[in-house]
Protein backbone atom coordinates (compact mmCIF):
# COMPACT_ATOMS: atom_id res chain seq x y z
CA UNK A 1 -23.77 -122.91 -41.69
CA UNK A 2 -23.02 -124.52 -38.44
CA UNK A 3 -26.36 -125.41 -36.64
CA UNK A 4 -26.22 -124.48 -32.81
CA UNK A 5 -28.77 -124.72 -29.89
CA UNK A 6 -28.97 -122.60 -26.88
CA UNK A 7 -29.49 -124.02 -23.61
CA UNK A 8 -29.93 -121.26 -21.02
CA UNK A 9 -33.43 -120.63 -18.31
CA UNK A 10 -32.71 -117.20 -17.95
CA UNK A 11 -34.61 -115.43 -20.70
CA UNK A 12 -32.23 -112.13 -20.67
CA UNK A 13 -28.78 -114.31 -20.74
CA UNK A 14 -30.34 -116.36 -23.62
CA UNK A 15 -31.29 -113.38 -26.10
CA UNK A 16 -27.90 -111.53 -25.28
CA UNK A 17 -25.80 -115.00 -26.11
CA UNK A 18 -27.96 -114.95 -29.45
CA UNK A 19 -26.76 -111.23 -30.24
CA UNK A 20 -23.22 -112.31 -29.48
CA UNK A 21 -23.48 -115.02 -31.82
CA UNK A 22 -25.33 -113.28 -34.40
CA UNK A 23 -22.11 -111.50 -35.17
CA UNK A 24 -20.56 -114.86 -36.46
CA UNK A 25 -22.22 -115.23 -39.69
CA UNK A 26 -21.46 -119.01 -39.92
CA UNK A 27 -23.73 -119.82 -36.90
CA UNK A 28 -27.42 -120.51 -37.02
CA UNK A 29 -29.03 -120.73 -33.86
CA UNK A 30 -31.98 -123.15 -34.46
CA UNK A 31 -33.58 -123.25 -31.45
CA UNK A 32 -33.82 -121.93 -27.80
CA UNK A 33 -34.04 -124.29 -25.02
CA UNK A 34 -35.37 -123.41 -21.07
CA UNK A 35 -35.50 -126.47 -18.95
CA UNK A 36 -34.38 -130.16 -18.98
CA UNK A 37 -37.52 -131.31 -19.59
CA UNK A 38 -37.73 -129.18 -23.04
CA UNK A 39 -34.19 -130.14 -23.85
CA UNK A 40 -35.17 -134.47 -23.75
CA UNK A 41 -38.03 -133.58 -25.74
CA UNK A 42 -36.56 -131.52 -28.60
CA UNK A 43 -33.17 -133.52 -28.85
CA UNK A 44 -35.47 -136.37 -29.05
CA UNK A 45 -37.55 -135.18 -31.67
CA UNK A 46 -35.03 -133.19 -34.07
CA UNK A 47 -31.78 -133.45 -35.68
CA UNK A 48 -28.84 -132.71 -33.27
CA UNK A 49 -26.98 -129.61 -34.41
CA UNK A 50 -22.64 -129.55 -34.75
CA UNK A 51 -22.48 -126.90 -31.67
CA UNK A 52 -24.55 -126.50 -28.40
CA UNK A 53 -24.14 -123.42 -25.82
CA UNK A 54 -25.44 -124.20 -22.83
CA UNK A 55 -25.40 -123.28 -19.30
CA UNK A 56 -25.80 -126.04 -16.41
CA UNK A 57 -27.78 -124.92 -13.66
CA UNK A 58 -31.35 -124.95 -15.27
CA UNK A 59 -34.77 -124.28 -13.53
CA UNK A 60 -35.76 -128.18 -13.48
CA UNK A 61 -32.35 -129.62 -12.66
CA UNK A 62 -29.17 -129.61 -14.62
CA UNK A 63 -28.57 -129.62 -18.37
CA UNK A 64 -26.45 -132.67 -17.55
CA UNK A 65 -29.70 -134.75 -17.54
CA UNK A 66 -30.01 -133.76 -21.11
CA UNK A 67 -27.50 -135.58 -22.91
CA UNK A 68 -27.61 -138.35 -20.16
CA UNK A 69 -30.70 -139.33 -21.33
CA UNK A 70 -30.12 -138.52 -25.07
CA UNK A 71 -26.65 -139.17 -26.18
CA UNK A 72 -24.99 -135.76 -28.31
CA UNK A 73 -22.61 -136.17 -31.18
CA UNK A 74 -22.80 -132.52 -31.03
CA UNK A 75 -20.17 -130.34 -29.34
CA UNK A 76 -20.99 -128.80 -26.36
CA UNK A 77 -19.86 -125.00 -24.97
CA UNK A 78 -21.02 -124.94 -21.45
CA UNK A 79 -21.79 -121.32 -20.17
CA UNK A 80 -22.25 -120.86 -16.41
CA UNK A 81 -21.21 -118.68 -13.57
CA UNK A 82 -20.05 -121.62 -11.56
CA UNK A 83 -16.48 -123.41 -12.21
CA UNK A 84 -17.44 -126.70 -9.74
CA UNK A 85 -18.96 -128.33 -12.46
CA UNK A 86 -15.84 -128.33 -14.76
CA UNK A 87 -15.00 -131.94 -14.57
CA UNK A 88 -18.58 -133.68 -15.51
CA UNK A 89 -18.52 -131.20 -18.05
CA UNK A 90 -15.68 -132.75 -19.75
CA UNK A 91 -17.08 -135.80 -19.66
CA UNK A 92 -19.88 -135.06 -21.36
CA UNK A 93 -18.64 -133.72 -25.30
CA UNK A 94 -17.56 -130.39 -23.98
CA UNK A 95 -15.25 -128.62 -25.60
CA UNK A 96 -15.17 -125.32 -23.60
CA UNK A 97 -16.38 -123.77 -20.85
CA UNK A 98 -17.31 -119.85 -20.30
CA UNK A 99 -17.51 -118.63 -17.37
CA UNK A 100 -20.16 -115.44 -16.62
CA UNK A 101 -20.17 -113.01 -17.91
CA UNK A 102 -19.38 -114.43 -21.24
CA UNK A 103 -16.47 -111.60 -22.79
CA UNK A 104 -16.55 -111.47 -26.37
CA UNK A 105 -12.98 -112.43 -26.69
CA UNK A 106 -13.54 -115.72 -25.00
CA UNK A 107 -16.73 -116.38 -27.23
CA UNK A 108 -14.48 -115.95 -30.26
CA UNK A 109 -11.84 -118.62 -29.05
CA UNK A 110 -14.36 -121.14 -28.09
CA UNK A 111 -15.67 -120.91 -31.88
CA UNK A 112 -12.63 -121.22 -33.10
CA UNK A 113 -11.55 -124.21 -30.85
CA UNK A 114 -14.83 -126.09 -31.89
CA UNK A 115 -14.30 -125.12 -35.91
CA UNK A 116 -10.69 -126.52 -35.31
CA UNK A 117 -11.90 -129.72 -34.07
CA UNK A 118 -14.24 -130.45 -37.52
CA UNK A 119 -13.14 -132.57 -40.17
CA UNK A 120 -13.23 -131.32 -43.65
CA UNK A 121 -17.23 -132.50 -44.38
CA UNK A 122 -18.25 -131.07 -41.11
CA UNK A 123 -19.00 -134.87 -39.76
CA UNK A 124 -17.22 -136.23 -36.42
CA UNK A 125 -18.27 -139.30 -34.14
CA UNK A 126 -18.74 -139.64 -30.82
CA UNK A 127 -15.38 -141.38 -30.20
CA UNK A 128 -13.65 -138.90 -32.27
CA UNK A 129 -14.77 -136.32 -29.96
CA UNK A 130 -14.12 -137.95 -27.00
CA UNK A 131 -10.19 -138.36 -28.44
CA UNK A 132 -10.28 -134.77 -29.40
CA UNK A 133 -11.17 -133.57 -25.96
CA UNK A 134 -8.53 -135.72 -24.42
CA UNK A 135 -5.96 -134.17 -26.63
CA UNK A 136 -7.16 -130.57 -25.85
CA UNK A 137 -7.75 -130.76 -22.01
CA UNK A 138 -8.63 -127.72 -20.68
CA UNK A 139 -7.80 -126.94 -16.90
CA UNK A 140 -9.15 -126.24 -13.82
CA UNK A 141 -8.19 -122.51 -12.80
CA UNK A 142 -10.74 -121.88 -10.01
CA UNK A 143 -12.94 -123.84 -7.15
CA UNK A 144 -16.39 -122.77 -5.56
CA UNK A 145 -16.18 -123.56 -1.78
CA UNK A 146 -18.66 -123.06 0.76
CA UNK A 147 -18.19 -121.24 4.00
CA UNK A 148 -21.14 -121.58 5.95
CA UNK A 149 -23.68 -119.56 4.17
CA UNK A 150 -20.96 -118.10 1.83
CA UNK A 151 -19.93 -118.85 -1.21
CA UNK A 152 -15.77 -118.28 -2.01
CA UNK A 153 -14.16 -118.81 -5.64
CA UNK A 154 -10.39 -120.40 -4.94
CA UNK A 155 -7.81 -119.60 -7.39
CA UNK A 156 -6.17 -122.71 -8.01
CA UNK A 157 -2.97 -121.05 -8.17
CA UNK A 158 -3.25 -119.70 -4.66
CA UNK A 159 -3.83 -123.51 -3.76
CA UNK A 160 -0.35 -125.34 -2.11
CA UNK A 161 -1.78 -128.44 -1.96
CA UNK A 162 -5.11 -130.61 -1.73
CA UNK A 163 -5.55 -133.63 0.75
CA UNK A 164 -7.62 -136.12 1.91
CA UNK A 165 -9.16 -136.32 5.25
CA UNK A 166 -11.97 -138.98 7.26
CA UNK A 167 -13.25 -139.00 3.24
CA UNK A 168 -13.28 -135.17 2.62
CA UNK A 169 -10.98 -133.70 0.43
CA UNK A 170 -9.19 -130.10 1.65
CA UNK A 171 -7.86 -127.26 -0.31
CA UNK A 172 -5.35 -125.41 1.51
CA UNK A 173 -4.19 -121.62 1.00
CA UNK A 174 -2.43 -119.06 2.89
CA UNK A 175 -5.31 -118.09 4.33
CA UNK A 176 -6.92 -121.34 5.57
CA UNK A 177 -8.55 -124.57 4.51
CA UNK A 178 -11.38 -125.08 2.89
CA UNK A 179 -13.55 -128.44 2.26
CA UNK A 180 -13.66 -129.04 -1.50
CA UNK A 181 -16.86 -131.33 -3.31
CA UNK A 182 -13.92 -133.15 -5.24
CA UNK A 183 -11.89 -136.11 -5.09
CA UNK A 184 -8.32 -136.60 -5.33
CA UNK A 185 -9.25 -138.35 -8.66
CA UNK A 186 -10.89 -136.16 -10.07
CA UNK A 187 -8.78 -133.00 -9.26
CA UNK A 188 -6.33 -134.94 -10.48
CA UNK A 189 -7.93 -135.54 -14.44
CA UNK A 190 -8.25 -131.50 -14.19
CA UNK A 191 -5.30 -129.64 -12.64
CA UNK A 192 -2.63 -128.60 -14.46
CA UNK A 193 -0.19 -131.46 -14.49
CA UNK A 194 2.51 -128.84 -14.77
CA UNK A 195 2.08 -127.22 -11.45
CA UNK A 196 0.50 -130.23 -10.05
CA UNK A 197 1.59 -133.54 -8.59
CA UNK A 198 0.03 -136.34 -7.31
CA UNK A 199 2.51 -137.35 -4.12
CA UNK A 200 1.10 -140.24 -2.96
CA UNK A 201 -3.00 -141.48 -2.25
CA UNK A 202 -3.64 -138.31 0.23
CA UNK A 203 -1.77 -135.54 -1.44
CA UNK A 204 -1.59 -132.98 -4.47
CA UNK A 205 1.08 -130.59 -4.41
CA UNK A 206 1.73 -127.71 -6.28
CA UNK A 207 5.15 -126.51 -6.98
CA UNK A 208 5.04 -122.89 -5.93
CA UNK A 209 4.31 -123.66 -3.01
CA UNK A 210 7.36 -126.21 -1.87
CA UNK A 211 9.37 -125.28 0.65
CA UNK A 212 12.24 -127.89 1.10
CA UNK A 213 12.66 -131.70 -0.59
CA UNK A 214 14.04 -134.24 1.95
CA UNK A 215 16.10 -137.06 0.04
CA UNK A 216 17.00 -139.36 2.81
CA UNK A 217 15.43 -141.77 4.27
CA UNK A 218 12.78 -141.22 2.07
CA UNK A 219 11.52 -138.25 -0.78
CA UNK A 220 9.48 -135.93 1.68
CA UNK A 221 8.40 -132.28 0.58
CA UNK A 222 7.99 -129.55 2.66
CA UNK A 223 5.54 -127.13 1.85
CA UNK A 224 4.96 -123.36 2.75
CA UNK A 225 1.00 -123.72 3.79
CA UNK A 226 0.52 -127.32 4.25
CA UNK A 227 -2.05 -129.15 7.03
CA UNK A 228 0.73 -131.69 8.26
CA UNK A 229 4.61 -131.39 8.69
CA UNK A 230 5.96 -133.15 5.39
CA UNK A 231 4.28 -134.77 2.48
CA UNK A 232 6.66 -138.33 1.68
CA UNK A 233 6.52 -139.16 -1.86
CA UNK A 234 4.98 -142.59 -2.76
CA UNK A 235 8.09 -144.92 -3.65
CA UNK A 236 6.57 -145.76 -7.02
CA UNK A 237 5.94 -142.14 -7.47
CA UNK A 238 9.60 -140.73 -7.08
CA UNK A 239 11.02 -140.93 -10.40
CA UNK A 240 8.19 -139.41 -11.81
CA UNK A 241 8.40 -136.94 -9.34
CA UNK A 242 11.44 -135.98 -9.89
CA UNK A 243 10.95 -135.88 -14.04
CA UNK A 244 7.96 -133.79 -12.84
CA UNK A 245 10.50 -131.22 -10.80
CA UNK A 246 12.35 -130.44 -14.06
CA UNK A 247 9.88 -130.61 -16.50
């Protein structure tokens, strides 16, 4: 039996996630968790289990603080309704992440992701996760942005680029631009490195969306919705850029 945990304030999303999962006969859900607070003081106290559902935004703060204060060699399937947390979530043993509402195709796949990552006897370290995550990066599809009081999700498809400006990074669309909670870093670790390239320290460009490629004096890209006129191409970036163009 694989041991799991569910992590998840909302009393109604909990006991439906435990009726999805009660129709996978190897999982045991041993215990229900509601806040941060409960979630140090039972992984503290009992035996981590192989597989952990939870969802991030909790009633006390963010399930994060869990495992920052006590380490998991558990797997982690985050479940949450927001995609802006993706890249801390990777960071911290995840394996998968659900978006809401959880379909019960996606719950399947995530199972079977986690059951491919276990070793014959069921055991794994906390290294060996870390590699195994690495190996099976999942990416980011969609952003949260806020406009004024609003909340908008992104496609990250629709996106043409991302830059840098006074400190703030931009996403920019057909439709506008929109301030992002990211850095260029970090976007980087969790686009897809097929559509996306890093161009130099202020730019991300996606492929779909270039316009023209200027060779001469320099490698500049010209893009159909961009915030400036073109985007040059770092010098120690061009051969990889190029290798990226036909790869």
């Amino acid at each position: 039996m694989i041991k799991t945990v569910i992590i998840e304030d909302e009393k109604p999303a909990s006991r439906k996630l435990e009726r999805m999962l009660s129709e996978f006969p190897e999982i045991e859900v041993v215990a229900k968790i509601e806040s941060v607070e409960e979630g140090v003081q039972w992984f503290s106290e009992n035996e981590h289990p192989q597989l952990i559902f939870s969802d991030i935004v909790l009633g006390d703060g963010l399930s994060f603080d869990i495992f920052e204060k006590v380490p998991t060699k558990g797997f982690i399937i985050y479940t949450t309704a927001f995609d802006q947390y993706t890249l801390k979530a990777f960071k911290l043993n995840s394996i998968d992440y659900l978006l809401k509402p959880i379909l019960d195709e996606d719950l399947g796949g995530a199972i079977e992701k986690f059951k491919s990552f276990l070793p014959a006897d069921n055991s794994v370290s906390s290294h060996e996760i870390k590699q195994l995550i690495k190996k099976d990066k999942t990416t980011l599809s969609r952003i949260l942005v806020k406009i004024g009081y609003n909340l908008k999700i992104v496609q990250t498809h629709e996106v043409s680029c991302f830059f840098s400006e006074n400190k703030i990074v931009y996403l920019q669309t057909q439709e506008r631009t929109y301030p992002s909670d990211f850095t260029l870093d970090e976007l980087e670790d969790v686009l897809d490195e097929k559509k996306f390239f890093r161009a130099n320290r202020q730019f991300i460009i996606n492929s779909d969306y270039i316009k023209n490629i200027h060779t001469s004096p320099n490698y500049k890209v010209e893009m159909e919705f961009q915030p400036k006129e073109e985007i040059t191409i770092s010098r120690d970036r061009v051969k990889d850029f190029k290798d990226w163009l036909v790869g």
